[in-house]
N, C-alpha and C. Protein backbone atom coordinates (compact mmCIF):
# COMPACT_ATOMS: atom_id res chain seq x y z
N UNK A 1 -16.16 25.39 28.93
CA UNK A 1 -17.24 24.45 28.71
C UNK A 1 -17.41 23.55 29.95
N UNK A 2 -16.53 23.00 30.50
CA UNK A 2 -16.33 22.23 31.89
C UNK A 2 -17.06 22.45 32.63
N UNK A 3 -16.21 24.25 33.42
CA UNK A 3 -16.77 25.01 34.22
C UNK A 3 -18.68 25.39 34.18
N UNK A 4 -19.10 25.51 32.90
CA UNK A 4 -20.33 25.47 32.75
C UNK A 4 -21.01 24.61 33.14
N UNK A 5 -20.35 23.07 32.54
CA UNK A 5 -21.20 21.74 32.94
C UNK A 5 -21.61 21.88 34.57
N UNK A 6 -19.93 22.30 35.30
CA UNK A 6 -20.40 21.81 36.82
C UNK A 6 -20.86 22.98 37.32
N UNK A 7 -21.03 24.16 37.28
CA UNK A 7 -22.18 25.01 37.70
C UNK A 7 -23.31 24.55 37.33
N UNK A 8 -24.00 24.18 36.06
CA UNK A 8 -25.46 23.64 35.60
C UNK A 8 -25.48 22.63 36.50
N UNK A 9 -24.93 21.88 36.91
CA UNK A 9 -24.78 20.27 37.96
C UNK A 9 -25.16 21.17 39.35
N UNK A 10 -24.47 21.63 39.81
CA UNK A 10 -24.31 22.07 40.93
C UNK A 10 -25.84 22.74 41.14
N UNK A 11 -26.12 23.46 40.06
CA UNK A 11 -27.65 24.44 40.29
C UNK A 11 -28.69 23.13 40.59
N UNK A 12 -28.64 22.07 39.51
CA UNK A 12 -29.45 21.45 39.30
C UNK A 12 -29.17 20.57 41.17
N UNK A 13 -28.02 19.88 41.66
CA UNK A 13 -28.07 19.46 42.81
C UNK A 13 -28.96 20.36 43.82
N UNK A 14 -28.43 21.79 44.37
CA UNK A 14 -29.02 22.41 44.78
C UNK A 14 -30.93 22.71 44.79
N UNK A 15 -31.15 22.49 43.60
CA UNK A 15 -32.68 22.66 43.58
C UNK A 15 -33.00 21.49 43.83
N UNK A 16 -32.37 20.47 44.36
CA UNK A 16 -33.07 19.35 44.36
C UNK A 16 -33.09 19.00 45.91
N UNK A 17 -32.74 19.77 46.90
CA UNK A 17 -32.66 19.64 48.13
C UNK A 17 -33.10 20.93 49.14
N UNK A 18 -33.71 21.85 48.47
CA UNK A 18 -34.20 22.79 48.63
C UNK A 18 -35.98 22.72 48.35
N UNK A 19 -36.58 21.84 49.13
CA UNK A 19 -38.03 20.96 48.79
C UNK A 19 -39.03 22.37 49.50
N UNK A 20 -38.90 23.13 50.16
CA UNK A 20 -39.66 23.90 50.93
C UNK A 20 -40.85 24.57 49.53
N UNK A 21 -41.77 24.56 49.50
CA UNK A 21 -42.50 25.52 48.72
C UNK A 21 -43.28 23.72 48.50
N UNK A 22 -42.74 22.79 47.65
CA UNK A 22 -43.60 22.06 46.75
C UNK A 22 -44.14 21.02 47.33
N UNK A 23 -44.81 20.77 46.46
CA UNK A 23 -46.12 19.91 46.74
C UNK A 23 -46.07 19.01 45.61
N UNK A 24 -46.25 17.57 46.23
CA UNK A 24 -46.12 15.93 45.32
C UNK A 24 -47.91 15.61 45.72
N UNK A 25 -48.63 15.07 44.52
CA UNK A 25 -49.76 14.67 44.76
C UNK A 25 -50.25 13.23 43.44
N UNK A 26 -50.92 12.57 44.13
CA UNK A 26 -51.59 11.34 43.63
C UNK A 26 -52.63 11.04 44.25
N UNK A 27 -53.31 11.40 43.14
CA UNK A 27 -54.85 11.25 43.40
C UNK A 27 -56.02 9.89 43.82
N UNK A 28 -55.13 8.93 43.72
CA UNK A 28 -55.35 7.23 43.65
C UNK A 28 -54.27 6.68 43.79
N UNK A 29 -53.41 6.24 45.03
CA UNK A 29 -52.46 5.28 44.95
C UNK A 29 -52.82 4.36 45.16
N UNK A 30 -53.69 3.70 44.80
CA UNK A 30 -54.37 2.53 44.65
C UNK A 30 -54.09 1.84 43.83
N UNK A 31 -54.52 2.80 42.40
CA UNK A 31 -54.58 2.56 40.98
C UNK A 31 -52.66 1.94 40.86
N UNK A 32 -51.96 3.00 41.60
CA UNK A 32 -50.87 2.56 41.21
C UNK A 32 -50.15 0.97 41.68
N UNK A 33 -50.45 0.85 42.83
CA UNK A 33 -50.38 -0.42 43.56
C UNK A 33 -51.41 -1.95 42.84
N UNK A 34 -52.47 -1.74 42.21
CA UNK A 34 -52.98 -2.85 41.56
C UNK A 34 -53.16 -2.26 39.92
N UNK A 35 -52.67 -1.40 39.26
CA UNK A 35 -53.35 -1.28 38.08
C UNK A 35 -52.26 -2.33 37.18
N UNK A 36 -50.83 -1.70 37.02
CA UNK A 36 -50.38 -2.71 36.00
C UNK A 36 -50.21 -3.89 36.26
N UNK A 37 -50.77 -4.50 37.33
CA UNK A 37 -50.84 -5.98 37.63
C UNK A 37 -52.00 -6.78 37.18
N UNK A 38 -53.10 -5.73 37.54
CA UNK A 38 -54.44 -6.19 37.25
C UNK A 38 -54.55 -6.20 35.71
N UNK A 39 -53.89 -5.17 34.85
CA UNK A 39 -54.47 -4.86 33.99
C UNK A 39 -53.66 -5.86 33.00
N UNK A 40 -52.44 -6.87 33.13
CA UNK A 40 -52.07 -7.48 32.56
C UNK A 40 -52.62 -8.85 32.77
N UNK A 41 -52.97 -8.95 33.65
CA UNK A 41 -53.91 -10.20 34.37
C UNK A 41 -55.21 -10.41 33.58
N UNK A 42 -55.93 -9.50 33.93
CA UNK A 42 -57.30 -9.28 32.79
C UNK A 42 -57.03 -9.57 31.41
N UNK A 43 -55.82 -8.82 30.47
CA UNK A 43 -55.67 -9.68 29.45
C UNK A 43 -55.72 -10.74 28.98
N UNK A 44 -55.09 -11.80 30.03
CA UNK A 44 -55.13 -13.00 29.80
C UNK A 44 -56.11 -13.91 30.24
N UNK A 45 -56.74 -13.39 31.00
CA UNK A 45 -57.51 -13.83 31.85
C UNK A 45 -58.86 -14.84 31.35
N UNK A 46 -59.62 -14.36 30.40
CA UNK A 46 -60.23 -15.48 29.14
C UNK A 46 -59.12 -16.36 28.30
N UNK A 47 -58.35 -16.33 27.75
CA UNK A 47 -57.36 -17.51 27.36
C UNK A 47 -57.28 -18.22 28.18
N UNK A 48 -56.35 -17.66 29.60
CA UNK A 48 -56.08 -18.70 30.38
C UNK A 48 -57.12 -19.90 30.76
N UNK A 49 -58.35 -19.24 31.20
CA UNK A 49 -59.62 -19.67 31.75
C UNK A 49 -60.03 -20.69 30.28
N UNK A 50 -59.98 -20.81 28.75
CA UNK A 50 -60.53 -21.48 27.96
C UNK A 50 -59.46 -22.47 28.03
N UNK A 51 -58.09 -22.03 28.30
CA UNK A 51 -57.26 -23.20 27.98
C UNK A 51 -56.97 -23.98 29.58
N UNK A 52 -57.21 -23.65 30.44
CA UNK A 52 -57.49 -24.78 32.14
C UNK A 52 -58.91 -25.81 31.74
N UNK A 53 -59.80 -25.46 31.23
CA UNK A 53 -61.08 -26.00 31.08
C UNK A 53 -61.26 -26.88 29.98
N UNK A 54 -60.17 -26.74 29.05
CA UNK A 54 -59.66 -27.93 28.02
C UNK A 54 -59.27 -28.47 28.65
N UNK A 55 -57.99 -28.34 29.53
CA UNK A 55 -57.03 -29.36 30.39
C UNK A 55 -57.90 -30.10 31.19
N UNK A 56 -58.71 -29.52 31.85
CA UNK A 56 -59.46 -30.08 33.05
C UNK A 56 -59.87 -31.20 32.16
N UNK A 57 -61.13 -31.22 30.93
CA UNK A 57 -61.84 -31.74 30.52
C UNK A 57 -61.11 -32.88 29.60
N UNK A 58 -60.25 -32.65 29.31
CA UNK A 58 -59.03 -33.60 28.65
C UNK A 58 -59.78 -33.69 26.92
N UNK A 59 -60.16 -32.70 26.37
CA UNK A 59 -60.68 -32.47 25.31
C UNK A 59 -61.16 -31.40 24.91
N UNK A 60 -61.19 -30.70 23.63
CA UNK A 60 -61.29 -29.31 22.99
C UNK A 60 -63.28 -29.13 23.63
N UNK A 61 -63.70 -27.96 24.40
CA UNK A 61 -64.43 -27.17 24.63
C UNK A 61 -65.72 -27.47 23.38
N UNK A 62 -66.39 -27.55 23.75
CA UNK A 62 -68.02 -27.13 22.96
C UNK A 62 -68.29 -25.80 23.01
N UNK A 63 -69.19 -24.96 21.60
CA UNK A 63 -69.23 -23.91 21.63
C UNK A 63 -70.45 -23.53 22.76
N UNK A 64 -71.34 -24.25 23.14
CA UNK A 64 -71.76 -23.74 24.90
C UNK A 64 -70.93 -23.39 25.99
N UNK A 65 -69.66 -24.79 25.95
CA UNK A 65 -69.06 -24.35 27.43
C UNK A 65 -68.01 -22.84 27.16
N UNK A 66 -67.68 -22.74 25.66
CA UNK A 66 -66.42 -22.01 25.72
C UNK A 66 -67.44 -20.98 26.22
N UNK A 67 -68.90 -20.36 25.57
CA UNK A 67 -69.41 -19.58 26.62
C UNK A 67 -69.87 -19.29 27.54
N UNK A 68 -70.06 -20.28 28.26
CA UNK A 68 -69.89 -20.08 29.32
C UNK A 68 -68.29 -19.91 30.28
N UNK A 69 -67.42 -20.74 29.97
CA UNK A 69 -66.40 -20.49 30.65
C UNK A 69 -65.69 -18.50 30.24
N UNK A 70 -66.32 -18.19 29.27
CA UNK A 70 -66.25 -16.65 28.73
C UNK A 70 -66.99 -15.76 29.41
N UNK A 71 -68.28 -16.09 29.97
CA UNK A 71 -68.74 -15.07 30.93
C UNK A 71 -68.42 -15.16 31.95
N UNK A 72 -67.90 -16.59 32.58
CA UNK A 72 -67.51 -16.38 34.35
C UNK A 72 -66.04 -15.49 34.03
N UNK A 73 -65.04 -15.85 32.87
CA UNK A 73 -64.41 -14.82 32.62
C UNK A 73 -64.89 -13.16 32.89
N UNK A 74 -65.61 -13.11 32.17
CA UNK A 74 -66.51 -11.55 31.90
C UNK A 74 -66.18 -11.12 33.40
N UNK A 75 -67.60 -11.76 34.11
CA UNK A 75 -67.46 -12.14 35.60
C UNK A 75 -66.92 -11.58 36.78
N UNK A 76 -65.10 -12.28 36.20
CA UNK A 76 -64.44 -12.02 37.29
C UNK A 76 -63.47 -10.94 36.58
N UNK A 77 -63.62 -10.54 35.65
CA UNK A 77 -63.18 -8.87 35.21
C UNK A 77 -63.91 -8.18 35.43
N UNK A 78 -65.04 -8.28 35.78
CA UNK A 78 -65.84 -7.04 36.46
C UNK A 78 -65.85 -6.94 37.93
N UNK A 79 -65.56 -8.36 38.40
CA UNK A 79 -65.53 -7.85 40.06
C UNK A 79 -63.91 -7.79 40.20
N UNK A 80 -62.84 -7.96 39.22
CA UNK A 80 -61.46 -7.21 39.68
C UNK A 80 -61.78 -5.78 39.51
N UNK A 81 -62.59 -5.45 38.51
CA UNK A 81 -62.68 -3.82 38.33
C UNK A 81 -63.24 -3.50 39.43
N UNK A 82 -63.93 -3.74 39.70
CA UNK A 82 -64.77 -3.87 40.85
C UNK A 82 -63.96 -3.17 42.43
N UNK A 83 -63.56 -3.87 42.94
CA UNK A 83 -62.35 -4.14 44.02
C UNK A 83 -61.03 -2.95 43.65
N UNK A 84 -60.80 -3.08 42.44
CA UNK A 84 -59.44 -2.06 41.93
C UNK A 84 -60.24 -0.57 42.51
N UNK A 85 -61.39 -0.13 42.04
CA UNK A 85 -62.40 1.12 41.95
C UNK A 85 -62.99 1.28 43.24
N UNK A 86 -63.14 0.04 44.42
CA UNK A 86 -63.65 -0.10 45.63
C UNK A 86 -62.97 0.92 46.58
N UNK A 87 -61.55 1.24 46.47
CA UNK A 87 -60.91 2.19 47.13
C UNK A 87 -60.26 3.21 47.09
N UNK A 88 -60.01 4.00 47.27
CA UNK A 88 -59.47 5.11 46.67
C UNK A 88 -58.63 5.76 47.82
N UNK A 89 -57.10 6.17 47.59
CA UNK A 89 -56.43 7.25 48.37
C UNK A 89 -55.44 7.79 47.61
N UNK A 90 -56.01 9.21 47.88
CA UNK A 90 -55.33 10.38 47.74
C UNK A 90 -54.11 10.64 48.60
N UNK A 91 -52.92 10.90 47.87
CA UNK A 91 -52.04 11.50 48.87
C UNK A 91 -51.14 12.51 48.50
N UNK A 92 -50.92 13.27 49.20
CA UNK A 92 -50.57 14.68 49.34
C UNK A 92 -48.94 14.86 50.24
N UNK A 93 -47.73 15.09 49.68
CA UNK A 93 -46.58 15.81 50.11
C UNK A 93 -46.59 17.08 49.87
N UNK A 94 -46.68 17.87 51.36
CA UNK A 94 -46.32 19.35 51.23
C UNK A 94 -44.66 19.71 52.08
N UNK A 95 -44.12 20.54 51.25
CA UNK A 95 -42.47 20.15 52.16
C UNK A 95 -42.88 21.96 52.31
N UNK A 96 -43.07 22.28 53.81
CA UNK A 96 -43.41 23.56 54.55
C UNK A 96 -42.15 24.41 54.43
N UNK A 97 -41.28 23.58 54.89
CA UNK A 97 -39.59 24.19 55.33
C UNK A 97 -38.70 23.50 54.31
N UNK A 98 -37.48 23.30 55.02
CA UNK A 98 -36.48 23.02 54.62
C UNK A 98 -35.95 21.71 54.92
N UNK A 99 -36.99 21.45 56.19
CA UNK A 99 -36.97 20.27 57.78
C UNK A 99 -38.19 19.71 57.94
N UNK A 100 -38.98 20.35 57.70
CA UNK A 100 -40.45 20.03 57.78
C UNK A 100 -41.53 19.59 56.65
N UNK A 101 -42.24 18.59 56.59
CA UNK A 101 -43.14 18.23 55.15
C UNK A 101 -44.39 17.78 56.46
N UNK A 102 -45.59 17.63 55.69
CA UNK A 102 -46.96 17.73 55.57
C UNK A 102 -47.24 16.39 54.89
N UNK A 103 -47.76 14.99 55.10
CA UNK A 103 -48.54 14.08 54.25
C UNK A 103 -49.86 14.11 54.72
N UNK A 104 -50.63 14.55 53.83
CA UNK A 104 -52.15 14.21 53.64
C UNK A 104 -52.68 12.92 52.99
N UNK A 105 -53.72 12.33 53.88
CA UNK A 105 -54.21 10.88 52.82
C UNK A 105 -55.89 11.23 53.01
N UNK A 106 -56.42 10.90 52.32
CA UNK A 106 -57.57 10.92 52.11
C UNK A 106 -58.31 9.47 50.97
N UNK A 107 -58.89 8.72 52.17
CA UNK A 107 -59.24 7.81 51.00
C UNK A 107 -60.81 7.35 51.57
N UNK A 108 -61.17 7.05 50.43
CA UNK A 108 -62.81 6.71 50.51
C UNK A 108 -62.86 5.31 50.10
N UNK A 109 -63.91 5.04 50.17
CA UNK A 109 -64.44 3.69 50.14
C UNK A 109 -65.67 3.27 49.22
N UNK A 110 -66.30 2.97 48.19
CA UNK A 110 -67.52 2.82 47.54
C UNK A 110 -67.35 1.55 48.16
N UNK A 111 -68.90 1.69 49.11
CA UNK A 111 -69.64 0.49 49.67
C UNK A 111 -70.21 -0.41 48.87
N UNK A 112 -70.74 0.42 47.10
CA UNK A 112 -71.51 -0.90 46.46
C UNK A 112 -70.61 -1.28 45.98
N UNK A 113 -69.39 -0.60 45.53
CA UNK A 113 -68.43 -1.74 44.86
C UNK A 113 -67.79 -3.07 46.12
N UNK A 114 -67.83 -2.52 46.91
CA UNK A 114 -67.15 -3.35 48.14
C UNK A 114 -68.40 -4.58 48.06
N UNK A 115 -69.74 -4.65 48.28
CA UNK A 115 -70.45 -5.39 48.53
C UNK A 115 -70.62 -6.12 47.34
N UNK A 116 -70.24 -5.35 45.75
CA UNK A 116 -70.60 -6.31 44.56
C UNK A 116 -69.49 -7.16 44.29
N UNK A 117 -68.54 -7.60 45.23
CA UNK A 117 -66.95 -8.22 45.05
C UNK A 117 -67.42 -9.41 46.59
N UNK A 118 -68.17 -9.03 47.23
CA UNK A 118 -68.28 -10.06 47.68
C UNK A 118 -68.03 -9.21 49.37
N UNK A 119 -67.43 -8.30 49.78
CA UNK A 119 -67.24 -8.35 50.96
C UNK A 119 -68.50 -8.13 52.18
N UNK A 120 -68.24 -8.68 52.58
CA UNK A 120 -69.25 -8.57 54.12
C UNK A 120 -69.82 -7.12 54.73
N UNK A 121 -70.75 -7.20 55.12
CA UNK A 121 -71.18 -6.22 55.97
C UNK A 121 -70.66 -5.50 57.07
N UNK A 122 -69.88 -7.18 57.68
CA UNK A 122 -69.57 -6.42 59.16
C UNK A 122 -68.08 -5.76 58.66
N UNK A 123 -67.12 -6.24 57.70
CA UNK A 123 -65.56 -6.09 57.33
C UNK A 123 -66.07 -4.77 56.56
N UNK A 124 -67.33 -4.15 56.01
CA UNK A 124 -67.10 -2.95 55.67
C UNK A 124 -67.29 -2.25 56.64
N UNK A 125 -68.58 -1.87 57.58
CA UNK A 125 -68.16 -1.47 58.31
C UNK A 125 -67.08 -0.92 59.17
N UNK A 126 -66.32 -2.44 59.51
CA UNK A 126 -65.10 -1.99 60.13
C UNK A 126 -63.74 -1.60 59.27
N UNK A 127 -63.81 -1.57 58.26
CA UNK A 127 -63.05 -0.63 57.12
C UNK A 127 -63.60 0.88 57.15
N UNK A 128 -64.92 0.88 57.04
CA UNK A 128 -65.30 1.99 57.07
C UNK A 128 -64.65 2.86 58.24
N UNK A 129 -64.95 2.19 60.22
CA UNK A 129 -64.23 2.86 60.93
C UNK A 129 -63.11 2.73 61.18
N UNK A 130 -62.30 2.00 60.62
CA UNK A 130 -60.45 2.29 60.71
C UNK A 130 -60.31 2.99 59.97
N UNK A 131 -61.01 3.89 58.34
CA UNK A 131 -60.14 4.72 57.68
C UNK A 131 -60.98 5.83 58.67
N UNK A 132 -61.89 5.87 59.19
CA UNK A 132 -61.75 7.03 60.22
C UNK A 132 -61.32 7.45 61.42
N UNK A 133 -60.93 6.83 61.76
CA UNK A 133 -60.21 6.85 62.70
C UNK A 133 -58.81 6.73 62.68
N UNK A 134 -58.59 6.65 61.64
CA UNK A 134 -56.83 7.32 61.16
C UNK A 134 -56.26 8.48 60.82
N UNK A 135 -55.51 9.06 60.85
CA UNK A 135 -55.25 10.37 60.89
C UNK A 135 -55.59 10.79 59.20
N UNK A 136 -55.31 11.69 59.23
CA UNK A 136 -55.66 12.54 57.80
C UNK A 136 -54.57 13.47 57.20
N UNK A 137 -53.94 13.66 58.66
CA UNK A 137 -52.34 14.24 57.67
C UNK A 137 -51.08 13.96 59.42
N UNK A 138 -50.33 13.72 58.66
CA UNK A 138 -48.85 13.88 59.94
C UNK A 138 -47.87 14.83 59.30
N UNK A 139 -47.39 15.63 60.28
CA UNK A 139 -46.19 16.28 60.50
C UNK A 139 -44.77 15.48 60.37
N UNK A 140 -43.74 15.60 59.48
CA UNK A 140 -42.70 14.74 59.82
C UNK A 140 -41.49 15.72 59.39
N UNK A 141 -40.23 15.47 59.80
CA UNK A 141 -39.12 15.88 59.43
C UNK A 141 -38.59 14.88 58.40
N UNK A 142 -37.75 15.67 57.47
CA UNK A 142 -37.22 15.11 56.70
C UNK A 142 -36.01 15.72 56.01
N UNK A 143 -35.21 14.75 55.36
CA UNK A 143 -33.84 15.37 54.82
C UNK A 143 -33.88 14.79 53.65
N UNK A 144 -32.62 15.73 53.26
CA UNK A 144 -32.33 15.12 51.30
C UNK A 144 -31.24 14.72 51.37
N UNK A 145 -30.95 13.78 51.04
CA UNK A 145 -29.64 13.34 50.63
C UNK A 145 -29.28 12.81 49.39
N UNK A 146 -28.95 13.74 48.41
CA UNK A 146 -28.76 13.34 46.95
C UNK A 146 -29.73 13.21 46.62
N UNK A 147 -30.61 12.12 46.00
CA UNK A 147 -32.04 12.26 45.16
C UNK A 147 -32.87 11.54 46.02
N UNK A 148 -32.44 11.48 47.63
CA UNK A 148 -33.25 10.56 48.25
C UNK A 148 -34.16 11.54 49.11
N UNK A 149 -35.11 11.26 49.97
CA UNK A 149 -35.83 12.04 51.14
C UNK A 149 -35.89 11.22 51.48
N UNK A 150 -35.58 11.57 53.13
CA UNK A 150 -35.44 10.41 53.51
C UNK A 150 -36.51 11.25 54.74
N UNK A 151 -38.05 10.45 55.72
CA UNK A 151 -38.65 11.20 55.99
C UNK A 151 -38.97 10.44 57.57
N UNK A 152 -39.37 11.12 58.56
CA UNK A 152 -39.82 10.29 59.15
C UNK A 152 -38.62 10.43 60.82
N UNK A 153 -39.00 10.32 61.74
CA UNK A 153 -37.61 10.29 62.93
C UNK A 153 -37.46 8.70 63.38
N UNK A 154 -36.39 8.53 64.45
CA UNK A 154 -36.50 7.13 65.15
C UNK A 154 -36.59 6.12 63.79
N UNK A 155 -37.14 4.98 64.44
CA UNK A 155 -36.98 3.43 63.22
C UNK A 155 -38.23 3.84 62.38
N UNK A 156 -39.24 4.74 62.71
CA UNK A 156 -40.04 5.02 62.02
C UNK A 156 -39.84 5.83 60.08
N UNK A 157 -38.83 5.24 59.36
CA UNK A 157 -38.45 6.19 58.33
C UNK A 157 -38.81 5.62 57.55
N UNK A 158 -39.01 6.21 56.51
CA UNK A 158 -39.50 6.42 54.75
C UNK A 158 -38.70 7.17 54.42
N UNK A 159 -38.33 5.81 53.06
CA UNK A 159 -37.13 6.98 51.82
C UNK A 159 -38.08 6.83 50.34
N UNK A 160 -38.05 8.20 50.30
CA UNK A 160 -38.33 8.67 48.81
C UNK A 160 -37.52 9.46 47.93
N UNK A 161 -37.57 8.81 46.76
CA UNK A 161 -37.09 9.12 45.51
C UNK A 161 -37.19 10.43 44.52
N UNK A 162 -36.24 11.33 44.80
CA UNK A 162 -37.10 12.69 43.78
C UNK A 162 -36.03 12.17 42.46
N UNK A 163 -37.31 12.59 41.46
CA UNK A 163 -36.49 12.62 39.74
C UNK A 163 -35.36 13.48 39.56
N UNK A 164 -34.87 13.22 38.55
CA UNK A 164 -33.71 14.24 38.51
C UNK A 164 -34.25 15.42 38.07
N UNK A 165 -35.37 15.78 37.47
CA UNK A 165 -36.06 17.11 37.10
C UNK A 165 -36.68 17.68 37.77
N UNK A 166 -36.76 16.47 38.95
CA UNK A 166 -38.09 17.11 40.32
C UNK A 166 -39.62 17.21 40.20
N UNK A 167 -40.03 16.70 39.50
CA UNK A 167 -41.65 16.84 39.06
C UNK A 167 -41.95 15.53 39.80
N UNK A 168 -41.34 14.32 39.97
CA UNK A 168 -42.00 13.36 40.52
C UNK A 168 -41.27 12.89 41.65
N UNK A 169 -41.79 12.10 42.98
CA UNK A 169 -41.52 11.75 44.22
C UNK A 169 -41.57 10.58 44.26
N UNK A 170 -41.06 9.14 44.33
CA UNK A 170 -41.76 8.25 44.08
C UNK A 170 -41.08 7.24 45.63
N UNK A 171 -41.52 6.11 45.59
CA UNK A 171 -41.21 5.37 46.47
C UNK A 171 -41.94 3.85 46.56
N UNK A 172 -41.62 2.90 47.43
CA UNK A 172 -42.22 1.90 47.46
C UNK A 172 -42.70 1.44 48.61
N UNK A 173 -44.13 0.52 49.00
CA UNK A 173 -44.88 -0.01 49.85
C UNK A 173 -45.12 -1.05 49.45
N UNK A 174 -44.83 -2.01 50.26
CA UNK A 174 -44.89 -3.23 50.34
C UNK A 174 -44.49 -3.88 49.06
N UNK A 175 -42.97 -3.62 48.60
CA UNK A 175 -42.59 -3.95 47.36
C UNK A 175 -43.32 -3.01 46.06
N UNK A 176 -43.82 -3.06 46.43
CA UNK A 176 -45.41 -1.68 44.94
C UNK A 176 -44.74 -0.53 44.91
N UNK A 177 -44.27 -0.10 44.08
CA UNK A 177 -43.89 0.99 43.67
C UNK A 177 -45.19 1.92 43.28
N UNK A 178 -45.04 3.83 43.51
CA UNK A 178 -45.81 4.67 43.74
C UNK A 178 -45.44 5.99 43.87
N UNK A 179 -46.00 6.66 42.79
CA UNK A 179 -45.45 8.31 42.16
C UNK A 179 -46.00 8.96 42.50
N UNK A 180 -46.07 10.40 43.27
CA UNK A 180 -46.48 11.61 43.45
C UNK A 180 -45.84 12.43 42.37
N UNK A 181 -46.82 12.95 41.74
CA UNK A 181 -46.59 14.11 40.71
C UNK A 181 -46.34 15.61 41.47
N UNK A 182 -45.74 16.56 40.69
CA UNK A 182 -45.56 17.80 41.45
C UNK A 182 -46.47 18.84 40.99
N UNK A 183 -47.42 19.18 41.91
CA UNK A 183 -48.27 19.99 41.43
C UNK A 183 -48.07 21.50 41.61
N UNK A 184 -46.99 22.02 42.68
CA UNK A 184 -46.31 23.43 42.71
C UNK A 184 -45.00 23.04 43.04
């Protein structure tokens, strides 16, 4: 029974450092970087706003202001949706070799959502030409070490996280945590 456990261990280590063939993809890491923040925010987001506007006023709300203080609510849940939906990137891990992986990014931009949140003409624009003028995929080496990948040469490195089942890749940017699913 032992002997079984640590062969099943051992298979399962082995497939987990043997990345050549698969492919990690997320279609919006965007969504992942502002959704469960935003989306717990928005909850509260009319309460909070009826109960600051009592405080402010140092007395319980009239049924005019509570609606009004309810649509600038409305408001500003539509221009967080707004801004959350304004950007979009796709990203793509292909591990070629054994040594070698593939990241693809691909991200777009909706200009009317950008302009209905408030941003400028000239800052889209120049959003517009920095995501073109950025690459679209890099070449990198990378290694496994236990459940880590660690990717990238020189001070330039990224460590990512494979599951213990291997279907997901995950890692963090700028504190934000962010999953690539395995699509082969």
């Amino acid at each position: 029974m032992m002997a079984a456990l640590l062969v099943c261990g051992s298979i399962g280590t082995m497939a987990q450092t043997d990345l050549s063939g698969r492919v990690y993809h997320n279609p919006n890491i965007v969504n992942s970087f502002m959704g469960d923040d935003l989306d717990s925010k928005m909850d509260n987001l009319e309460a909070e706003a009826l109960a600051k506007a009592e405080k402010d006023k140092g007395r319980p709300l009239t049924e005019q202001e509570k609606t009004k203080v309810k649509k600038e609510a409305s408001e500003a849940k539509a221009k967080a949706i707004a801004a959350k939906n304004a950007i979009t990137m796709a990203i793509t891990v292909e591990f070629n070799s054994a040594t070698e992986a593939v990241m693809r990014h691909k991200t777009t931009v909706d200009d009317a959502a950008l302009k209905a949140i408030g941003v400028g003409w000239m800052k889209r624009k120049a959003m517009k030409a920095a995501i073109a003028l950025a690459p679209k995929s890099e070449k990198s080496k990378y290694v496994v070490k236990g459940d880590l990948v660690i990717m990238g040469e020189g001070k330039d490195l990224d460590t990512l996280r494979i599951s213990a089942d291997g279907k997901y890749l995950s890692g963090k940017e700028r504190k934000r945590e962010f999953k690539l699913t395995r699509t082969k």
